[in-house]
Protein backbone atom coordinates (compact mmCIF):
# COMPACT_ATOMS: atom_id res chain seq x y z
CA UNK A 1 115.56 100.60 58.89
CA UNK A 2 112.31 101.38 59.93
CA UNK A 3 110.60 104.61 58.90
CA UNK A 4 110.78 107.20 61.27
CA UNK A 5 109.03 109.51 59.31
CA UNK A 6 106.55 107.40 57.56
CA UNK A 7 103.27 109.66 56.05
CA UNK A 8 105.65 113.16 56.01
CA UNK A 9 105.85 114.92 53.19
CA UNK A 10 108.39 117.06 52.55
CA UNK A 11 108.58 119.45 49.32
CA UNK A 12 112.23 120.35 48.52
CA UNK A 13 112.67 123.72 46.45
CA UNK A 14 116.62 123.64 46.52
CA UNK A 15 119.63 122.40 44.56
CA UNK A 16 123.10 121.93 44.84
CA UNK A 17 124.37 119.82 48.07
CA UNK A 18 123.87 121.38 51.29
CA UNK A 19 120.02 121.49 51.28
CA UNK A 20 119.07 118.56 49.09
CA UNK A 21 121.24 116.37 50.91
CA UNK A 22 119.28 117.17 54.09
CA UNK A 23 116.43 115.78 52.22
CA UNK A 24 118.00 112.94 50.92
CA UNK A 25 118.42 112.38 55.03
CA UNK A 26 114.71 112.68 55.35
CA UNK A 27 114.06 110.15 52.69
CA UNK A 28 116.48 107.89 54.44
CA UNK A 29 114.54 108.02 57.40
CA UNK A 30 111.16 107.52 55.46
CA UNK A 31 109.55 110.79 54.40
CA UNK A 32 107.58 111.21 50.71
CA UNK A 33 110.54 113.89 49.21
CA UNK A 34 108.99 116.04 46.33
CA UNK A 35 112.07 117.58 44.14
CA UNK A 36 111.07 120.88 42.64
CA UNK A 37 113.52 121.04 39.60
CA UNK A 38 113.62 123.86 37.13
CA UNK A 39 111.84 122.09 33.76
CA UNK A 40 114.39 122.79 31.43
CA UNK A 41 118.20 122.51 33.07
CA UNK A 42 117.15 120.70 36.83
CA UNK A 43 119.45 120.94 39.76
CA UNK A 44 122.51 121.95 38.38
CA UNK A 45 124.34 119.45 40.51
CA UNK A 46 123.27 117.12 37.81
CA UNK A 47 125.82 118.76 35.59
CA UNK A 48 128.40 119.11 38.04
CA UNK A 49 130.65 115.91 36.75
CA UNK A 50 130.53 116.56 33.04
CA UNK A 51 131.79 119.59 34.37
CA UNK A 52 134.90 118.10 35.12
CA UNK A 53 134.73 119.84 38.51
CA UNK A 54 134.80 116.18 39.94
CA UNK A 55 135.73 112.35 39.25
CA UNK A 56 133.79 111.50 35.55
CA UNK A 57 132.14 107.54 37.32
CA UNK A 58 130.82 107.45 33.69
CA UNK A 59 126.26 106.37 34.12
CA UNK A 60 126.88 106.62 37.48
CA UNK A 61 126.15 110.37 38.80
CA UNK A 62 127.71 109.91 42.47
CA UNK A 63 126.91 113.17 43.78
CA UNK A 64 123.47 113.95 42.58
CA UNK A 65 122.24 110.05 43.80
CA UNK A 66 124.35 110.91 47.20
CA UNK A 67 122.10 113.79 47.78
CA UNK A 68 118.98 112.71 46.16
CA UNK A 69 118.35 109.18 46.89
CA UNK A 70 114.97 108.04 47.26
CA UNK A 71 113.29 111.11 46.31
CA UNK A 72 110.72 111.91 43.31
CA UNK A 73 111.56 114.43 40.65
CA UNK A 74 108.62 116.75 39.22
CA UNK A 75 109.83 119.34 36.62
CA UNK A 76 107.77 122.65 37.64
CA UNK A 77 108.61 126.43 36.41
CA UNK A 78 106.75 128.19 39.62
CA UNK A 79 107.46 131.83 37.09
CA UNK A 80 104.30 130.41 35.27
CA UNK A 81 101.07 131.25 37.32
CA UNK A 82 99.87 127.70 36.82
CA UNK A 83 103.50 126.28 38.25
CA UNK A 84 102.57 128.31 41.32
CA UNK A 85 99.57 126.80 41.43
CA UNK A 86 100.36 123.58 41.60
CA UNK A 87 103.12 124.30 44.22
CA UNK A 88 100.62 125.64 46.54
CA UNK A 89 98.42 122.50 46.41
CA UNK A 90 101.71 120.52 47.49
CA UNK A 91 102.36 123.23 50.24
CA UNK A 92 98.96 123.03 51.22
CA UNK A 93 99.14 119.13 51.95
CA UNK A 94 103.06 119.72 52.71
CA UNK A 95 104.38 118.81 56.76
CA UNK A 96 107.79 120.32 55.40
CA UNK A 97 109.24 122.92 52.74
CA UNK A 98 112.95 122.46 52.63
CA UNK A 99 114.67 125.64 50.33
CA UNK A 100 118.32 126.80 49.33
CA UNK A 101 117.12 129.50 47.34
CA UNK A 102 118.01 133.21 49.69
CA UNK A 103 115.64 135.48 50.66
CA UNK A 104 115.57 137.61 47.33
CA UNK A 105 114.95 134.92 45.05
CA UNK A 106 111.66 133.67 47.73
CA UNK A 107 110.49 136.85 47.70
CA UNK A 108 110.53 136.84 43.83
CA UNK A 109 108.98 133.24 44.03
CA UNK A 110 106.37 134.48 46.70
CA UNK A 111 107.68 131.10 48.41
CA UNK A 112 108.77 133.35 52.09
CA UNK A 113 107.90 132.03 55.51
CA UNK A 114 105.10 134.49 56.09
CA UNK A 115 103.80 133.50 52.64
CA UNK A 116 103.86 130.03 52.96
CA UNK A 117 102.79 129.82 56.80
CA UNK A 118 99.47 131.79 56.23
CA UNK A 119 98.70 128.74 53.68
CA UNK A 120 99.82 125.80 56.22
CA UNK A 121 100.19 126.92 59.64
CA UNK A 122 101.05 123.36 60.08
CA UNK A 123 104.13 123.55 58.17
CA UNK A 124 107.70 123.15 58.92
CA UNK A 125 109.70 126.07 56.87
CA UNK A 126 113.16 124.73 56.40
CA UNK A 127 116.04 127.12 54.70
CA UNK A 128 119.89 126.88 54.23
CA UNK A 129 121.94 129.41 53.06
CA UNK A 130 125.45 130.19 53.51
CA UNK A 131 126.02 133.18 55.80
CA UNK A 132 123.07 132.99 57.96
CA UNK A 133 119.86 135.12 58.02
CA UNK A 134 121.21 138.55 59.68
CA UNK A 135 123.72 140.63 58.31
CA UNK A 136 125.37 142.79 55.38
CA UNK A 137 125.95 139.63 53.50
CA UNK A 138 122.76 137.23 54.06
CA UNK A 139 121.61 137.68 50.48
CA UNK A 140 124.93 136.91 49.51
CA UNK A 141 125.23 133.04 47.44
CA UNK A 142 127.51 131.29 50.01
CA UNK A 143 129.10 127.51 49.01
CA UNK A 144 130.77 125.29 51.75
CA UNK A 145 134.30 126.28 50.17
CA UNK A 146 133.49 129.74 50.99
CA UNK A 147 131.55 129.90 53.78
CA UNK A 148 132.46 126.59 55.53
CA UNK A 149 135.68 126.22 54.87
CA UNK A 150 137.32 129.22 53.92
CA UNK A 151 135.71 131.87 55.75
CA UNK A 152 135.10 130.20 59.43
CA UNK A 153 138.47 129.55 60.03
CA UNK A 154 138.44 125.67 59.86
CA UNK A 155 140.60 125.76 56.25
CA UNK A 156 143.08 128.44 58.23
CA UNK A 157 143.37 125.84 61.03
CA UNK A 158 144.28 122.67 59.02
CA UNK A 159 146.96 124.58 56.55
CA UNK A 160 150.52 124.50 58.38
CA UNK A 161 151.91 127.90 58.16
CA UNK A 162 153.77 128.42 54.61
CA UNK A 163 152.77 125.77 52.97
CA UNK A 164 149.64 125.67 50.46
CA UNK A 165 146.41 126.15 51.71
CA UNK A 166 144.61 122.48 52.49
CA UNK A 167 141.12 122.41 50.32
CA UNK A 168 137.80 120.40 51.67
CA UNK A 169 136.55 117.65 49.66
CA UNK A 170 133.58 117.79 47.61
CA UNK A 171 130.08 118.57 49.53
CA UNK A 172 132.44 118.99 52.99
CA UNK A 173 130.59 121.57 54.37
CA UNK A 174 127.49 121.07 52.96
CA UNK A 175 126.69 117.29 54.36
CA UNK A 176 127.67 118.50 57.66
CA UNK A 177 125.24 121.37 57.51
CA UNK A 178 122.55 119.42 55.71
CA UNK A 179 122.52 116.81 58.78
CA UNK A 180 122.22 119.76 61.18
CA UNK A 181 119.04 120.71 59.07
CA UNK A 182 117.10 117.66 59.00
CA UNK A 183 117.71 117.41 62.52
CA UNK A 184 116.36 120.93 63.38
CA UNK A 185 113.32 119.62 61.37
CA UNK A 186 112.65 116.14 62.99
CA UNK A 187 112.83 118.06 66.13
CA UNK A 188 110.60 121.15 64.81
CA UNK A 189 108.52 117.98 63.98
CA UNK A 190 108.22 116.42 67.67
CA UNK A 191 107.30 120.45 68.46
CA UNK A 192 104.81 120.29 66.07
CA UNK A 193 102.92 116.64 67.57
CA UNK A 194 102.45 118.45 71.00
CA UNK A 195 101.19 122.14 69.56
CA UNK A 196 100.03 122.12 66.27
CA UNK A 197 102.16 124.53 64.72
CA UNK A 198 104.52 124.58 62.59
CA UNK A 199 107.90 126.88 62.60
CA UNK A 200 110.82 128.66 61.07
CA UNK A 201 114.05 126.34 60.61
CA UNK A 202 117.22 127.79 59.76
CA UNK A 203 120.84 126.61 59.33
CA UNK A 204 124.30 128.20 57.65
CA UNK A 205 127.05 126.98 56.22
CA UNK A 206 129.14 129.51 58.16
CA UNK A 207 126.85 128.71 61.45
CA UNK A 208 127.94 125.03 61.19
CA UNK A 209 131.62 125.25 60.67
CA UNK A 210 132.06 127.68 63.76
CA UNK A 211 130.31 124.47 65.53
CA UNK A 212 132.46 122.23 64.14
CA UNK A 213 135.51 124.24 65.10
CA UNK A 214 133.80 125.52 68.43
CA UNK A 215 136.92 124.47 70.56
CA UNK A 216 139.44 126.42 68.68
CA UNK A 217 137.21 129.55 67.91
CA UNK A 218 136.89 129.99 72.14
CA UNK A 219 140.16 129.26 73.01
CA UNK A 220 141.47 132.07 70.64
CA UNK A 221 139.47 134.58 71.69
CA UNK A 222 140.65 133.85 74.99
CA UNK A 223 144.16 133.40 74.27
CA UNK A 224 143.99 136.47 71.33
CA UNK A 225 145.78 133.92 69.06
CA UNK A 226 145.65 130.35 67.30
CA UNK A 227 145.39 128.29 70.26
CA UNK A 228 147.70 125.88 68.67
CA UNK A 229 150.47 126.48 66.06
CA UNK A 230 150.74 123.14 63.59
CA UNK A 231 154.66 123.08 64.10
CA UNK A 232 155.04 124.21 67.70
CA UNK A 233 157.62 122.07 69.35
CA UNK A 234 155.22 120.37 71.67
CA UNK A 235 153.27 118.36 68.47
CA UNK A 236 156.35 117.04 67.85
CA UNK A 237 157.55 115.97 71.45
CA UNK A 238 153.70 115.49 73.71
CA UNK A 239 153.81 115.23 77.01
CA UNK A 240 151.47 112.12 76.44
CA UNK A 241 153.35 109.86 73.70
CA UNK A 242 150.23 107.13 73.13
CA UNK A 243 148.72 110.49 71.11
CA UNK A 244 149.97 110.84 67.82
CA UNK A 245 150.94 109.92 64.48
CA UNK A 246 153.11 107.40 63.77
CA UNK A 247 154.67 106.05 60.39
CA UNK A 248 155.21 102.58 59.75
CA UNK A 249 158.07 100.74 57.98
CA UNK A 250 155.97 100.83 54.74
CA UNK A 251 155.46 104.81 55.04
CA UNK A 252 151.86 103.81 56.42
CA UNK A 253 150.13 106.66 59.03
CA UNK A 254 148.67 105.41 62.16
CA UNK A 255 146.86 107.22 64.77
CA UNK A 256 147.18 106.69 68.05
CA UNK A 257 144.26 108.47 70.42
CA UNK A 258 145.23 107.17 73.97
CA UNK A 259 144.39 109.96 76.64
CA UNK A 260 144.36 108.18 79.83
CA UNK A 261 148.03 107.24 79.01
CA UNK A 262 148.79 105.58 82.65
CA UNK A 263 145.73 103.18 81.89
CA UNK A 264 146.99 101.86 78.11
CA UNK A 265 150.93 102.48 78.84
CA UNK A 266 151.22 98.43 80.12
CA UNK A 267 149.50 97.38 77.00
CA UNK A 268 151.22 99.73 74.38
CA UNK A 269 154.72 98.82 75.64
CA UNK A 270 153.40 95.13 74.75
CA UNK A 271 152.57 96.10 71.55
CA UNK A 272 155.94 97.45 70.66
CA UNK A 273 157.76 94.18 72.24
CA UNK A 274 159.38 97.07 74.65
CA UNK A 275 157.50 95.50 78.28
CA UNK A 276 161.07 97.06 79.97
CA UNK A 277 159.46 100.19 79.40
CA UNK A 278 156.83 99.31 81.56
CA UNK A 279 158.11 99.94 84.88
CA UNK A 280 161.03 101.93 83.85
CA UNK A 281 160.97 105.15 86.35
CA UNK A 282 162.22 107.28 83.54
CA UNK A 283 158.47 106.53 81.57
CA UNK A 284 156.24 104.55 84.10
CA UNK A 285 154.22 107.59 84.87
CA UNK A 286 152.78 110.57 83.14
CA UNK A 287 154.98 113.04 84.99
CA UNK A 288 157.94 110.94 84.18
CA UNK A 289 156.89 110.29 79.97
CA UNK A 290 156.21 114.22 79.98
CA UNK A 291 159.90 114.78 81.65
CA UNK A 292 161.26 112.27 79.14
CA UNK A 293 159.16 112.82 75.89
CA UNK A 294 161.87 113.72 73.66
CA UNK A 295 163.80 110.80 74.20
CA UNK A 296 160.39 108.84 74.35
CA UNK A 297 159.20 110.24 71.65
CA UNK A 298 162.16 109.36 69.13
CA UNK A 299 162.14 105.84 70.46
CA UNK A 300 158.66 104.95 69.76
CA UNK A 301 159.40 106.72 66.45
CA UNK A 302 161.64 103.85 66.12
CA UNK A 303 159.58 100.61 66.96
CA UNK A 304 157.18 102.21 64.48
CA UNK A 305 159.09 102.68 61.89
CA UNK A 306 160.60 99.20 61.83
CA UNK A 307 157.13 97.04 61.22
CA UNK A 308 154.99 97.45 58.49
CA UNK A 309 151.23 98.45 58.94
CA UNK A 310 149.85 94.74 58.95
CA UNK A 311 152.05 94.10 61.79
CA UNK A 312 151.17 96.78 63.35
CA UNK A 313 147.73 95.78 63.30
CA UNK A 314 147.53 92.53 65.21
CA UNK A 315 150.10 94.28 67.96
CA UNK A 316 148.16 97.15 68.74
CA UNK A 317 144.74 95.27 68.50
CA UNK A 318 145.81 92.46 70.65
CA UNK A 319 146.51 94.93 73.01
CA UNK A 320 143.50 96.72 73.07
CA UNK A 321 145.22 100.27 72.18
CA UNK A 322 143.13 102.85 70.86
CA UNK A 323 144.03 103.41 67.31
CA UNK A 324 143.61 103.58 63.60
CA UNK A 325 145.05 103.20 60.00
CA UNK A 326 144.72 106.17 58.25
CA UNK A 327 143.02 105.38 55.58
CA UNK A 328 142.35 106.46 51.37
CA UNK A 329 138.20 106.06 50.81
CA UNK A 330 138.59 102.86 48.87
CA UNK A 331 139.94 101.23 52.32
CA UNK A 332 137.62 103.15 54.09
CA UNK A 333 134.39 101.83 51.77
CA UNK A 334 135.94 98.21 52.52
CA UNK A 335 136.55 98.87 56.25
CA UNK A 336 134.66 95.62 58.04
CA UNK A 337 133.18 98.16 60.30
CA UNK A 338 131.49 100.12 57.53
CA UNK A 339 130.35 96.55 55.98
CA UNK A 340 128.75 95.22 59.17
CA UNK A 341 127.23 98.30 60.09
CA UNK A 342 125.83 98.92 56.79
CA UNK A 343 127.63 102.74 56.53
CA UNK A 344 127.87 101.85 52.32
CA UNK A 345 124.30 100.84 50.57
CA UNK A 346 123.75 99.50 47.73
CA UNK A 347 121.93 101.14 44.90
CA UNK A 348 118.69 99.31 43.91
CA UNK A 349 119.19 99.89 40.03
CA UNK A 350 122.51 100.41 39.26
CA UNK A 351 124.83 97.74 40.39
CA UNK A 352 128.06 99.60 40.35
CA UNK A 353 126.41 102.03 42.35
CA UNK A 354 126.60 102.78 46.09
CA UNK A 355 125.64 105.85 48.32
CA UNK A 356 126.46 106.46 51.82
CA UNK A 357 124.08 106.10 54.26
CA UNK A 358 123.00 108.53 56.71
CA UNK A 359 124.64 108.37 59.91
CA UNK A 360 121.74 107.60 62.25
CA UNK A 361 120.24 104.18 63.13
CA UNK A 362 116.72 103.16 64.30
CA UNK A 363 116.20 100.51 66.27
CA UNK A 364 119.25 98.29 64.78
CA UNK A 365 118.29 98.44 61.48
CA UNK A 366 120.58 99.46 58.52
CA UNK A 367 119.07 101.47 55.18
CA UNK A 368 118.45 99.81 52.34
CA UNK A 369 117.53 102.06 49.24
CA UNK A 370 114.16 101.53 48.03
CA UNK A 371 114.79 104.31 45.07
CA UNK A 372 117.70 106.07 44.27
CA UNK A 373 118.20 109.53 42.71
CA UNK A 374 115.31 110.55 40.21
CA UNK A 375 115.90 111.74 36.97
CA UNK A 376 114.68 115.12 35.99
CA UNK A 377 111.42 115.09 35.90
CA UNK A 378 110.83 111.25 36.43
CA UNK A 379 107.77 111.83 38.50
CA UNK A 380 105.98 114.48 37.36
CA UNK A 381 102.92 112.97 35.81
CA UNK A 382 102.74 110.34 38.78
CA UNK A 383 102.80 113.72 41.63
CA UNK A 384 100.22 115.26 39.65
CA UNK A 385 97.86 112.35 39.47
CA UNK A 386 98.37 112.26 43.39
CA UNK A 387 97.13 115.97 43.64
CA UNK A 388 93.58 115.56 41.13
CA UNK A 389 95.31 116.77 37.75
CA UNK A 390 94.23 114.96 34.96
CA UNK A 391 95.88 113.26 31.76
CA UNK A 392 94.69 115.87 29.64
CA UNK A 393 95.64 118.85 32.20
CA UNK A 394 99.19 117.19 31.79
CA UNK A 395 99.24 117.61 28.68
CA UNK A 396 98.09 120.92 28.51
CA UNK A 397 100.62 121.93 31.19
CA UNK A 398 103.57 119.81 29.28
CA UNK A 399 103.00 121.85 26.36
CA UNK A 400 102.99 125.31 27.99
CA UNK A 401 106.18 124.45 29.36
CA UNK A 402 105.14 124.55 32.92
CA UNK A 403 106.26 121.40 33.47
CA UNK A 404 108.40 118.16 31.80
């Protein structure tokens, strides 16, 4: 894929997922990504899997190359005055500063907007935090379990009533909010070509998962209650049938998203082998299938229950129904769709290793990983050489601890 930012450079003062994988999205779309890691421990996403929080992939660290590809890693403690230093020479060249850490812990660093700004007027402040940036609990630490999922309302939404509460995956929330922030800064970016200035980015956790579940939020406080109860009577028995999930003969799901039911009803009754339906007057219109839908319902229940999924398949593709497989991730990784598109890349080191792309293409071209994750540290001598220090400075600095 081309480079959309080509010549940007971005200095990243963050860890975990949310932020960091907003600038592993502007590395994917080009930018120079400088990764500010504490000397001694580094993100601690990097220890996340020994952990045992997630899946051990053995030499492969899936979630720190997932957020980090195709940055550079310089180990700098910015307590020391001569860390600080040095970070204010990259600020000072810097088109972006991308940071996770909340407003105490900049105002500690002396890394705030107003701080920064006065240095580079030309620069593109980028933070992420969990709650947002008003309020009694803006200083609070916020991760996407807690502010994403559990406190918008989108994990209260997806549990059915007395039954245990559904948990995200890992880095849910945070991906989702990451995206929003690099676009906020490609388009604080375009501001930026026409004025000259540069600006204040800012994007929650919490901010993002009211977005995602913008529908339902509105419609209860209109209604004063869940807009939709997950066992009311009508999921069960819709008044449009070709919406739904059916399971196959070999306990398979499959999703069927049909809502202009009069146009697909033709070819879905060919699909089934069930064309009598077609102009039957108790289902050959929408009034009619809503009248009818409990016996419609259990009948289609039926047909689907008595082919397996690969049957399934050809039927509903050959008759151009709208529709999916519900799928694990394995399938998903091998999907033909997410080949030929390019949605899984491969790493350019490690050849067990893969990272999912970021959604957007340029121009018909697909990413291909010129670096992936950096180790801790991996760059630092090569980012100071690049900003006039010396081999003997480096040394000097190595053994003061500043950096590694």
């Amino acid at each position: 894929m081309e480079p959309l930012l080509e010549d940007i450079k971005v200095v990243e003062l963050a860890e975990w997922g949310f932020v960091p994988s907003a600038g592993a999205v502007l590395a994917d779309w080009g930018a120079d990504v400088i990764k500010i890691e504490h000397p001694q421990r580094g993100d601690p996403m990097r220890g996340l899997m020994a952990g045992g929080l997630i899946a051990s992939t053995g030499d492969y660290n899936y979630m720190i190359e997932q957020m980090n590809r195709g940055k550079r890693s310089i180990g700098l403690d910015l307590n020391k005055p001569e860390g600080r230093e040095i970070f204010l020479k990259f600020i000072a060249k810097a088109d972006v500063f991308v940071t996770s850490f909340l407003e105490p812990a900049r105002e500690r660093l002396k890394v705030t907007y107003d701080e920064l700004s006065a240095l580079n007027p030309r620069l593109i402040y980028a933070r992420g935090h969990g709650q947002g940036q008003r309020g009694p609990d803006s200083a609070n630490a916020g991760f996407d379990a807690v502010s994403y999922w559990a406190r918008s309302g989108i994990a209260h939404m997806l549990t059915a009533p007395g039954t245990p509460l559904v948990m995200q995956r890992a880095a849910f929330g945070d991906v989702m909010s990451g995206m929003a922030l690099a676009g906020g800064i490609a388009a604080a970016l375009f501001r930026r070509s026409a004025t000259g200035k540069g600006g204040l980015i800012d994007v929650s956790l919490l901010g993002t998962a009211l977005w995602n579940l913008g529908p339902d939020i509105i419609a209860s406080h209109l209604l004063g209650k869940d807009p939709r109860d997950a066992h009311d009577v009508s999921t069960k028995f819709p008044p449009n049938p070709l919406v739904g999930v059916q399971v196959t003969k070999d306990k398979r799901y499959i999703t069927l998203t049909m809502m202009e039911a009069d146009r697909y009803w033709a070819g879905f009754c060919r699909a089934l082998d069930r064309e009598d339906l077609i102009e039957d007057p108790r289902y050959s219109s929408f009034d009619a299938r809503a009248e009818n839908r409990k016996e419609l319902a259990d009948l289609i229940r039926e047909e689907f229950a008595s082919r397996p999924m690969a049957e399934w398949a050809e039927r509903l593709a050959a008759n151009e129904c709208v529709w999916a497989a519900v799928q694990a991730p394995q399938e998903a990784g091998n999907d033909p769709q997410v080949v030929a598109n390019g949605y899984l890349v491969k790493h350019p080191t490690n050849e067990r290793g893969r990272v999912v792309a970021s959604p957007v293409q340029y121009n018909n071209g697909m990413l291909e990983l010129k670096r992936g994750a950096p180790e801790l540290g991996q760059h630092t001598e090569e980012i100071l050489q690049e900003f006039d220090v010396d081999w003997d400075e480096i040394t000097r600095l190595k053994e003061a601890g500043v950096v590694t």
